[in-house]
PDB file of N, CA and C in Angstrom:
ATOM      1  N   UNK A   1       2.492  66.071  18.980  1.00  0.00           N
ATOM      2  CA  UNK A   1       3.113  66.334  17.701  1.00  0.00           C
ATOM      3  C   UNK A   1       4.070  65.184  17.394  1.00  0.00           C
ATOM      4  N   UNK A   2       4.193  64.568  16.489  1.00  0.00           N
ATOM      5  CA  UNK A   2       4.718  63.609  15.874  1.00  0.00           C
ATOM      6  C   UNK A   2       6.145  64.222  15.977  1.00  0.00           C
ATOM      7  N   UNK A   3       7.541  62.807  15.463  1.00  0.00           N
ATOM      8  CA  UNK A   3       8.255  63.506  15.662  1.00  0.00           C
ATOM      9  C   UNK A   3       9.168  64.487  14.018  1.00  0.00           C
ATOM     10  N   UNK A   4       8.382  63.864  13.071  1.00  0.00           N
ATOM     11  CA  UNK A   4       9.277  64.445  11.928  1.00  0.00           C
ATOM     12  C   UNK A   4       7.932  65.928  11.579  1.00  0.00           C
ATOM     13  N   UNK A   5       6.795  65.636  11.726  1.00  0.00           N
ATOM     14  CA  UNK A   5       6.435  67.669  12.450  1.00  0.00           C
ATOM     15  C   UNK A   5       6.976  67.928  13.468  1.00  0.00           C
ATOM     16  N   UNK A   6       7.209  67.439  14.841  1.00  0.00           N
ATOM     17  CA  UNK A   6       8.686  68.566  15.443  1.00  0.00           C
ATOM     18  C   UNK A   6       9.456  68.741  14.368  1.00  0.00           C
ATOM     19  N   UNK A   7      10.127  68.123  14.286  1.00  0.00           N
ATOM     20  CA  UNK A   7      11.424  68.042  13.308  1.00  0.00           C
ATOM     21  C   UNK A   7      11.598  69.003  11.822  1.00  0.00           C
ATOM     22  N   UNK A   8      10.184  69.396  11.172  1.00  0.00           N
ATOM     23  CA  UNK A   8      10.448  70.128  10.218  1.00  0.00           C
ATOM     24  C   UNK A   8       9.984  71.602  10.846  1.00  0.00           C
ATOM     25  N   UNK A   9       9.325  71.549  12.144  1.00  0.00           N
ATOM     26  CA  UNK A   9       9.404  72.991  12.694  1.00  0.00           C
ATOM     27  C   UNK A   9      10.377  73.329  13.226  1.00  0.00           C
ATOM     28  N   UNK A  10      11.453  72.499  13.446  1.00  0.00           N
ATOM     29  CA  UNK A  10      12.523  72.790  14.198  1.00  0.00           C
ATOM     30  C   UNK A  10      13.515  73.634  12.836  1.00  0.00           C
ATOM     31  N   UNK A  11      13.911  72.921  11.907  1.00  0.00           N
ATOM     32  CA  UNK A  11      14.255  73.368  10.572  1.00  0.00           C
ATOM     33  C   UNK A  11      13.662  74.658  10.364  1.00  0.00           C
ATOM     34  N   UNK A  12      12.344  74.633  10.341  1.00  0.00           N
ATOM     35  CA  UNK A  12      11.592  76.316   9.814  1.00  0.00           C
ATOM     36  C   UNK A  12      12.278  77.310  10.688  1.00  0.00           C
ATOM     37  N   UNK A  13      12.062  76.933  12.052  1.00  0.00           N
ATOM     38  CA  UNK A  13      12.574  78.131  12.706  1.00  0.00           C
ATOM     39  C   UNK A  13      13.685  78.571  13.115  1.00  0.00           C
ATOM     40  N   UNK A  14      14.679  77.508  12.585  1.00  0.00           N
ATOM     41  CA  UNK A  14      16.354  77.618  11.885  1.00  0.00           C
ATOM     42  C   UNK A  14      16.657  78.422  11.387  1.00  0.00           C
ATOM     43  N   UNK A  15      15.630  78.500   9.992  1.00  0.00           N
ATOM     44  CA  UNK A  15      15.279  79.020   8.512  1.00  0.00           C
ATOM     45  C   UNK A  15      14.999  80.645   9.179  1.00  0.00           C
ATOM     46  N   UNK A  16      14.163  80.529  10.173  1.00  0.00           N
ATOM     47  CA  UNK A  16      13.907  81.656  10.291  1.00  0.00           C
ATOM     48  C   UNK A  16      14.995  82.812  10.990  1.00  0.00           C
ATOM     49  N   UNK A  17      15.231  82.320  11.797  1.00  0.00           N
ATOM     50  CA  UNK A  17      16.543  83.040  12.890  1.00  0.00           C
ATOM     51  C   UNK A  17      17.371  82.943  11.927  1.00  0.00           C
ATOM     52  N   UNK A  18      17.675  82.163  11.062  1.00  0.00           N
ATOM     53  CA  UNK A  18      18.683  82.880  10.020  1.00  0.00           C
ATOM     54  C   UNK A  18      18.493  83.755   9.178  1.00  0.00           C
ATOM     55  N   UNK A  19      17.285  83.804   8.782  1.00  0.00           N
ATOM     56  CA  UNK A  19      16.701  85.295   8.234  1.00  0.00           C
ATOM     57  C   UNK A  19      16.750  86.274   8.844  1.00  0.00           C
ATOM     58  N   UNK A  20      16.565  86.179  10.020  1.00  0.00           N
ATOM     59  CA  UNK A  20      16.468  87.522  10.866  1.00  0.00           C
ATOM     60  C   UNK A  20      17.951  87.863  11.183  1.00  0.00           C
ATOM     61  N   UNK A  21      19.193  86.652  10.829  1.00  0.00           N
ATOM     62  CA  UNK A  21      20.305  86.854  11.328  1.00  0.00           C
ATOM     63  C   UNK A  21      20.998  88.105   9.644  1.00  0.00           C
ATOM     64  N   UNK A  22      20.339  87.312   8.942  1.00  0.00           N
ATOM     65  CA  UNK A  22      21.206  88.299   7.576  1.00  0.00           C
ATOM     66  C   UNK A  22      20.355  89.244   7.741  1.00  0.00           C
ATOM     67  N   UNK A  23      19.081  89.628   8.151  1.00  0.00           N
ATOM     68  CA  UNK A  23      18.274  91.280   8.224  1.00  0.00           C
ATOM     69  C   UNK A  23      19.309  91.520   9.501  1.00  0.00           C
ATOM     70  N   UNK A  24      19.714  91.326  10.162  1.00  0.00           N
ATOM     71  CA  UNK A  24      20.390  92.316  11.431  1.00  0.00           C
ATOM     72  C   UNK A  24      21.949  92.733  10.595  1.00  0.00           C
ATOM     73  N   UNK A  25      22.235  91.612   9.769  1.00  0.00           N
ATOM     74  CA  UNK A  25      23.815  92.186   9.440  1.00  0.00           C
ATOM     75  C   UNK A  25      23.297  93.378   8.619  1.00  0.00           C
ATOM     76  N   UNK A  26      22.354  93.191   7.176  1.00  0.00           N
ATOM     77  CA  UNK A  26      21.830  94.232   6.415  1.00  0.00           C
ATOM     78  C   UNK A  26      21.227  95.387   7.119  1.00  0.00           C
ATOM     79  N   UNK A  27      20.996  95.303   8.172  1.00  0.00           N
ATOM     80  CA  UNK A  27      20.897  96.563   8.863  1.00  0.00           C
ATOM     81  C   UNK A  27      21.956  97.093   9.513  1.00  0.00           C
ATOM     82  N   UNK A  28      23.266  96.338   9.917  1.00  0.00           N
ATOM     83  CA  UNK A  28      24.760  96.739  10.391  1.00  0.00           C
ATOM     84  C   UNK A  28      25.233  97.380   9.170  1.00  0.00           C
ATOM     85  N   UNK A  29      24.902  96.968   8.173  1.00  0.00           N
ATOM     86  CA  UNK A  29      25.639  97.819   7.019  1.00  0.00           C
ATOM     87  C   UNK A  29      25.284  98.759   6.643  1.00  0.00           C
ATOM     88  N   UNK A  30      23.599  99.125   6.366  1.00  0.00           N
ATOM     89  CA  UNK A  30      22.959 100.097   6.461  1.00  0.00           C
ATOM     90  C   UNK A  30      23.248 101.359   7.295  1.00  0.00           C
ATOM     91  N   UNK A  31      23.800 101.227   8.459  1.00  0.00           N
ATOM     92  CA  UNK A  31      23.585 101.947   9.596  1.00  0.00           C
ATOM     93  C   UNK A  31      25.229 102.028   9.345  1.00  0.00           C
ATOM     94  N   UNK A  32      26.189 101.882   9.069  1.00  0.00           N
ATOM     95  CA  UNK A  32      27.294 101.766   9.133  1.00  0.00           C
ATOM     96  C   UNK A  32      27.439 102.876   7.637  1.00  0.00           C
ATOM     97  N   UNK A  33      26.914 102.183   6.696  1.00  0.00           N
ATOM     98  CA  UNK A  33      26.830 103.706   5.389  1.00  0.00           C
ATOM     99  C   UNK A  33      26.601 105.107   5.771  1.00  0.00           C
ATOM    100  N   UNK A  34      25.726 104.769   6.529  1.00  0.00           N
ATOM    101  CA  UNK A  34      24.976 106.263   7.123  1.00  0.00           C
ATOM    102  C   UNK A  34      26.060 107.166   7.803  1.00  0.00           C
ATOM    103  N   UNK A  35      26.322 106.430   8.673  1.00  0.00           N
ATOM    104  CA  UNK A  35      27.529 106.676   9.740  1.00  0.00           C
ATOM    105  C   UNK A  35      28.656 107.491   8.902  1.00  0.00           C
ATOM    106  N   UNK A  36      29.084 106.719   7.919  1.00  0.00           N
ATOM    107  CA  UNK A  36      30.362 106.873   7.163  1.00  0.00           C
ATOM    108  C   UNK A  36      29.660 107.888   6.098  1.00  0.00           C
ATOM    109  N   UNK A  37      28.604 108.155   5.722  1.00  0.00           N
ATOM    110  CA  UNK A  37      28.246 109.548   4.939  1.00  0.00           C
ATOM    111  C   UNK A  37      27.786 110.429   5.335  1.00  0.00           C
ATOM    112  N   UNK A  38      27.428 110.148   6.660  1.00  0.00           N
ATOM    113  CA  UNK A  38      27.706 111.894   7.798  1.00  0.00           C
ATOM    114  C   UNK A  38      28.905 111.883   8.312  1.00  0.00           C
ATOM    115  N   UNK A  39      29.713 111.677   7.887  1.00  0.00           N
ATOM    116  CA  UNK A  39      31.085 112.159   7.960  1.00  0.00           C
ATOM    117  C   UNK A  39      31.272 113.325   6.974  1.00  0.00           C
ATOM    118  N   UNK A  40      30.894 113.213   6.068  1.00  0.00           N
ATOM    119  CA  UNK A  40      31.007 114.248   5.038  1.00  0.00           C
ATOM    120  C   UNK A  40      29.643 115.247   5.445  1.00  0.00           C
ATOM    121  N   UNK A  41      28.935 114.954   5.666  1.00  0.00           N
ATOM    122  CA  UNK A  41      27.824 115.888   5.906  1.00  0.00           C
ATOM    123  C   UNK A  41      27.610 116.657   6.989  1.00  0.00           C
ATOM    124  N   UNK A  42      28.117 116.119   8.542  1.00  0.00           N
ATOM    125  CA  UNK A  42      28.400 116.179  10.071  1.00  0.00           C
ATOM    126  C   UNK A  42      27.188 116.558  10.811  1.00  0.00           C
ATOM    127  N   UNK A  43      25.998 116.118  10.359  1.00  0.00           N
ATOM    128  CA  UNK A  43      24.503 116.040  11.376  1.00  0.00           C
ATOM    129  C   UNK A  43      24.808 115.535  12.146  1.00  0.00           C
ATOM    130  N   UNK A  44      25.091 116.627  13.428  1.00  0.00           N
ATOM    131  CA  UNK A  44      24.739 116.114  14.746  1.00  0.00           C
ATOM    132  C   UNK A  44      23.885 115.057  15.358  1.00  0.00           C
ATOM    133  N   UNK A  45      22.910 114.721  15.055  1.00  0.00           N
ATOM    134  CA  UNK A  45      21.746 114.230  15.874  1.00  0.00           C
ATOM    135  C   UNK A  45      22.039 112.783  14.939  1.00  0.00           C
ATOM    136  N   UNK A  46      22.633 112.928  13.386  1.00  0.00           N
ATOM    137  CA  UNK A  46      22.976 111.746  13.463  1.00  0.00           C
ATOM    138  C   UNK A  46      24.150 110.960  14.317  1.00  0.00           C
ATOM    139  N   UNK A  47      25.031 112.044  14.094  1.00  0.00           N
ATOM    140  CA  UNK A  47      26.395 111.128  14.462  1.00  0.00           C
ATOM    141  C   UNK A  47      26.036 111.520  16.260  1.00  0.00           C
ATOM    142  N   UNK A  48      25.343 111.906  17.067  1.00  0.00           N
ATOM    143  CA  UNK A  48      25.092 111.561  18.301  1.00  0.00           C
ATOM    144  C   UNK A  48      24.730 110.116  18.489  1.00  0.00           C
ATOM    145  N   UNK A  49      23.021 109.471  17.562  1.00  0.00           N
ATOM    146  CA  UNK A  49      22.850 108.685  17.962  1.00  0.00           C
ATOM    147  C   UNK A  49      22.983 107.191  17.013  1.00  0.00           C
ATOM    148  N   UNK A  50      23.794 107.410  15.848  1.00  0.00           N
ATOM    149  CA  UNK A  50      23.727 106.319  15.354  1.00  0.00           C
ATOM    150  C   UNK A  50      24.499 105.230  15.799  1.00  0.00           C
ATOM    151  N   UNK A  51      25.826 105.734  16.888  1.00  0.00           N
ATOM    152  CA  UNK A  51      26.623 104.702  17.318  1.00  0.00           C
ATOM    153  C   UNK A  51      26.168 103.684  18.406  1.00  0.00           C
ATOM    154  N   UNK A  52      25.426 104.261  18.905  1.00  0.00           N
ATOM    155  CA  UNK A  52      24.362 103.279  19.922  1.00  0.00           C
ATOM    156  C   UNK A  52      23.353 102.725  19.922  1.00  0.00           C
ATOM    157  N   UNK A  53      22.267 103.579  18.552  1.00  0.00           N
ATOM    158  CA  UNK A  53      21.904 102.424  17.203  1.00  0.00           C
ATOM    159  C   UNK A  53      22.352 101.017  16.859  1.00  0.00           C
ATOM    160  N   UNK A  54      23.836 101.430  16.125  1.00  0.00           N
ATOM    161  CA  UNK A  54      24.655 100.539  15.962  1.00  0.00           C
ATOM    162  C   UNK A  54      24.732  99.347  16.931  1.00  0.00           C
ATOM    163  N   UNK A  55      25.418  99.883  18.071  1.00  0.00           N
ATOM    164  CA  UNK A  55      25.943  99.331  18.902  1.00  0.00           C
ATOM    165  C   UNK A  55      24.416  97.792  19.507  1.00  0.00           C
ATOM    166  N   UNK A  56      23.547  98.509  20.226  1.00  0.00           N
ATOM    167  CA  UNK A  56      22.413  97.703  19.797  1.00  0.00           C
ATOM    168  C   UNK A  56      22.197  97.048  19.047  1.00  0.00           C
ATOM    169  N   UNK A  57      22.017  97.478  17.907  1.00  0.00           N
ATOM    170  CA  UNK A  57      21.597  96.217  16.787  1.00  0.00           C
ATOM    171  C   UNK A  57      22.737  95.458  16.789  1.00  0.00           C
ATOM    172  N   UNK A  58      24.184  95.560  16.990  1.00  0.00           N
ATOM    173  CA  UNK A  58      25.182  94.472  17.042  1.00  0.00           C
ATOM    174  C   UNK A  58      25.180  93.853  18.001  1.00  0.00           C
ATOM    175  N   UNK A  59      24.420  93.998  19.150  1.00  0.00           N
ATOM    176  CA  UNK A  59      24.444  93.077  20.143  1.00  0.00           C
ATOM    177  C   UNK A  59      22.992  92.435  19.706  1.00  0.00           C
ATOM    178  N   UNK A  60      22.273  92.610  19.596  1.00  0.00           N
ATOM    179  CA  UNK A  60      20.700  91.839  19.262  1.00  0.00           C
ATOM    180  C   UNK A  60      21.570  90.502  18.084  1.00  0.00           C
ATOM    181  N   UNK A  61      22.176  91.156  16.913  1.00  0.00           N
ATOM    182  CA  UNK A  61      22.947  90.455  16.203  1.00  0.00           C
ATOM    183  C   UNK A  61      23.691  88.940  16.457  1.00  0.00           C
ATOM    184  N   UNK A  62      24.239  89.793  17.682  1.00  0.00           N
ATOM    185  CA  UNK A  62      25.580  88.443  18.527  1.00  0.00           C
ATOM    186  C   UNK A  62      23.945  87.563  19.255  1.00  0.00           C
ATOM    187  N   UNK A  63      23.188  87.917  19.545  1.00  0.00           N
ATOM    188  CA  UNK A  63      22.085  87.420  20.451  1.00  0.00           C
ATOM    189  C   UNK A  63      21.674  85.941  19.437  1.00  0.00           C
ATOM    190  N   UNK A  64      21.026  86.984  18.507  1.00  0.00           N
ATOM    191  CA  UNK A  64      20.322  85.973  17.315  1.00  0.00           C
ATOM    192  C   UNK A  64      21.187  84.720  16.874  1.00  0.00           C
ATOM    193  N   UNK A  65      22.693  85.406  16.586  1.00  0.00           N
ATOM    194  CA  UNK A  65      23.605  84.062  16.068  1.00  0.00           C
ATOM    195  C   UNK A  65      23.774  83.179  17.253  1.00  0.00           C
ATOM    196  N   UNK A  66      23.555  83.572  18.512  1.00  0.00           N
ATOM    197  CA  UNK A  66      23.741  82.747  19.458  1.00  0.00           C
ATOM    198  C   UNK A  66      22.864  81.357  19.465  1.00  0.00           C
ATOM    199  N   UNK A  67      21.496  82.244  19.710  1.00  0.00           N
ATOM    200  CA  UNK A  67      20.410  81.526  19.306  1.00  0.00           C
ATOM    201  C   UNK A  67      20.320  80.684  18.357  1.00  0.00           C
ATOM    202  N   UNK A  68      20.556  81.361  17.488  1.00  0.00           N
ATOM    203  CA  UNK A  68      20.733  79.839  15.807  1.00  0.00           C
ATOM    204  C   UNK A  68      21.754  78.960  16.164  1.00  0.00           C
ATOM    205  N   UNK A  69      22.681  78.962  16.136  1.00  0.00           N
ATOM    206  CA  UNK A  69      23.637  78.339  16.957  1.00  0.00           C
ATOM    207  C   UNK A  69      23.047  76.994  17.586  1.00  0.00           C
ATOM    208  N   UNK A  70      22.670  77.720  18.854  1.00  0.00           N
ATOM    209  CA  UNK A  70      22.401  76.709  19.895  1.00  0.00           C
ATOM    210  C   UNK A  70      20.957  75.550  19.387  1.00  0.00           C
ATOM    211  N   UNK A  71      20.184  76.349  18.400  1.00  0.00           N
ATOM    212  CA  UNK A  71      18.691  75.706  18.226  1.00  0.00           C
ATOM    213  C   UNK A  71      19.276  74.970  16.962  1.00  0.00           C
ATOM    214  N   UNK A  72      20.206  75.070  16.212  1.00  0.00           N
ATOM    215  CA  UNK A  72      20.602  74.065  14.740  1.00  0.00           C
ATOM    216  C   UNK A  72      21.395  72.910  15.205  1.00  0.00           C
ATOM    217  N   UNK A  73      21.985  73.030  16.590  1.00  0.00           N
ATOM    218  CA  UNK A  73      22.974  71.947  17.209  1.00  0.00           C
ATOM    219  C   UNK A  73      21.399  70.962  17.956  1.00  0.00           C
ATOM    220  N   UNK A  74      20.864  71.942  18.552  1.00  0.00           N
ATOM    221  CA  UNK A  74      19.137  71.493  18.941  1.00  0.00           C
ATOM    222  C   UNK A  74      18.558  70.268  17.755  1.00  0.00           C
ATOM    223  N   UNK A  75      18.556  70.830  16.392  1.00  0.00           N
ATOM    224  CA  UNK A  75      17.499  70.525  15.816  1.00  0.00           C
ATOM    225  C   UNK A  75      18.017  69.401  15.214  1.00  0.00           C
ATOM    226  N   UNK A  76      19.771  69.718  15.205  1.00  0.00           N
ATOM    227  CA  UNK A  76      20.304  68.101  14.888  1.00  0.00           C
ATOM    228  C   UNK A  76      20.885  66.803  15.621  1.00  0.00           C
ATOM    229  N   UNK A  77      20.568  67.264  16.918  1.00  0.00           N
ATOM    230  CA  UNK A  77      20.703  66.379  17.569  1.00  0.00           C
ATOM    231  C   UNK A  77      19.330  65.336  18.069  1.00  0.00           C
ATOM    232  N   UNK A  78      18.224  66.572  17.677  1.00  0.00           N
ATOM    233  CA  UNK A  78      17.127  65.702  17.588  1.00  0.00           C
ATOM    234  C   UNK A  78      17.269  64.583  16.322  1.00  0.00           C
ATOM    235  N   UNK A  79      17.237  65.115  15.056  1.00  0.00           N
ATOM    236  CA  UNK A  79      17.242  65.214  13.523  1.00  0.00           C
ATOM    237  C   UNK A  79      17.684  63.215  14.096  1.00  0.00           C
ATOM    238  N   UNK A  80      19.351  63.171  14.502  1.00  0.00           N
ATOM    239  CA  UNK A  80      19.758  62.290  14.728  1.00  0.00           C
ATOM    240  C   UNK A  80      19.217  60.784  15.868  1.00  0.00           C
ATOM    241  N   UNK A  81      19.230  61.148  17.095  1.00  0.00           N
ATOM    242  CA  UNK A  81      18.188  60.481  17.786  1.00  0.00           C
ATOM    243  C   UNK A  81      16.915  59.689  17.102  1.00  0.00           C
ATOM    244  N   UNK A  82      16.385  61.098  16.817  1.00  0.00           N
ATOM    245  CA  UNK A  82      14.990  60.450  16.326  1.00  0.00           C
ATOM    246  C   UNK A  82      15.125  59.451  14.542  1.00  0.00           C
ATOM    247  N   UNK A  83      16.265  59.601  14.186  1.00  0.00           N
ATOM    248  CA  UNK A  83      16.368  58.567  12.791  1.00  0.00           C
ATOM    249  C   UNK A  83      15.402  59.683  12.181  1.00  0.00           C
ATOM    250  N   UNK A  84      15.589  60.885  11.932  1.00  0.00           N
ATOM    251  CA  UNK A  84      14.334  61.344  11.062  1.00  0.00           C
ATOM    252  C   UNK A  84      14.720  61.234   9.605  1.00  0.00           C
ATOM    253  N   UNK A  85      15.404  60.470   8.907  1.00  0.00           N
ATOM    254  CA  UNK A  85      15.745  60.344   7.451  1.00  0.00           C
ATOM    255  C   UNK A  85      14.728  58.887   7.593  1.00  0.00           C
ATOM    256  N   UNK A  86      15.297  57.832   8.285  1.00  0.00           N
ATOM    257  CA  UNK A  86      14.248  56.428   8.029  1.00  0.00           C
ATOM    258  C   UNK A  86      12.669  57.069   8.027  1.00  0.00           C
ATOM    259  N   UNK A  87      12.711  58.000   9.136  1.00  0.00           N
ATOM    260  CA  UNK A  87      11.031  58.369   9.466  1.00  0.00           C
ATOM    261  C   UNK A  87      10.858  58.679   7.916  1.00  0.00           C
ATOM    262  N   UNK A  88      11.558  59.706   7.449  1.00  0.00           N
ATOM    263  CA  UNK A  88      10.675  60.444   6.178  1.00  0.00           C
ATOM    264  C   UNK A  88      10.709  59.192   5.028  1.00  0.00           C
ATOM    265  N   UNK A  89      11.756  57.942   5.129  1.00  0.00           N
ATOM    266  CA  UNK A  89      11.843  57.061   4.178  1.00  0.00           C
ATOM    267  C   UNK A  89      10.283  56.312   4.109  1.00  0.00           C
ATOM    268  N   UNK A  90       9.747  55.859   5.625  1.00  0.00           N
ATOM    269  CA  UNK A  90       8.906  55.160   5.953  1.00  0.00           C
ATOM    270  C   UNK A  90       7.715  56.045   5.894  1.00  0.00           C
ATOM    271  N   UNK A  91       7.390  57.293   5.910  1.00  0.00           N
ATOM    272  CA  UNK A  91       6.676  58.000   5.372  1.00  0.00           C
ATOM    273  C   UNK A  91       6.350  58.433   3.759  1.00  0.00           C
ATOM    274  N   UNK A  92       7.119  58.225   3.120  1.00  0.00           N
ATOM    275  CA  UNK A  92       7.223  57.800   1.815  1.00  0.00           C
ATOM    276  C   UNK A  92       6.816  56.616   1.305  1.00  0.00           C
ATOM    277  N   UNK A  93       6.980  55.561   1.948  1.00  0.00           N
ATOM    278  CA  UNK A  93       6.657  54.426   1.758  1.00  0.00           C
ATOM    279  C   UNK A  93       5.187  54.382   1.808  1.00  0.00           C
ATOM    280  N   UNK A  94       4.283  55.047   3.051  1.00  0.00           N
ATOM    281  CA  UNK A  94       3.267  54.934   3.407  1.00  0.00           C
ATOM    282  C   UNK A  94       2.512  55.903   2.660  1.00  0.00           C
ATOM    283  N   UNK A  95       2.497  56.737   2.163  1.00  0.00           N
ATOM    284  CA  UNK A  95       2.284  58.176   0.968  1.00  0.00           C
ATOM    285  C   UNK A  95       2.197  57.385  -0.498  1.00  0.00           C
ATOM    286  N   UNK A  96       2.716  56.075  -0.361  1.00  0.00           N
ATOM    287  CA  UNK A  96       2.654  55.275  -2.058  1.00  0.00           C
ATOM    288  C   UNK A  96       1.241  54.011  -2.059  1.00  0.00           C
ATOM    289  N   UNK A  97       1.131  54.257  -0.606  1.00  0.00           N
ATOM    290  CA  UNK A  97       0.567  52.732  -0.481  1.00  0.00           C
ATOM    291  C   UNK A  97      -0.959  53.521  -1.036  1.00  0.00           C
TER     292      UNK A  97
END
């Protein structure tokens, strides 16, 4: 694999773990409404198991941001090394010829 296809899969799957990072918060909030409107309602079987629901998906959460984290410091330290701005310049160049 060349290095500016590494380089734009590295980006996609940036793109992606950050998607999955705002679906885990939108599901912390989700699950957090619920929580806070069986308070008024007091279903057992919810308020047994939604806090460890919760609790789970906030750690998968801390997991994922970890992950993005570590793979965007990844993808720009490649990004840098590899000159991938000249690459895409000189790929441009060669796309005219």
């Amino acid at each position: 694999m060349d290095k500016l296809k590494k380089f734009d899969l590295m980006e996609k799957i940036t793109r992606e773990l950050e998607d999955v990072r705002h679906s885990q918060q939108a599901v912390l909030e989700k699950i957090g409404k619920i929580e806070v409107d069986n308070i008024e309602l007091g279903d057992k079987v919810i308020e047994n198991k939604i806090p460890d629901i919760y609790q789970r998906t906030a750690e998968n959460a801390d997991a994922i941001k970890e992950i993005l984290e570590s793979f965007q410091q990844k993808t720009e330290e490649f990004g840098e090394k590899n000159n991938v701005d000249k690459l895409r310049e000189q790929e441009a160049i060669n796309n005219l010829k």
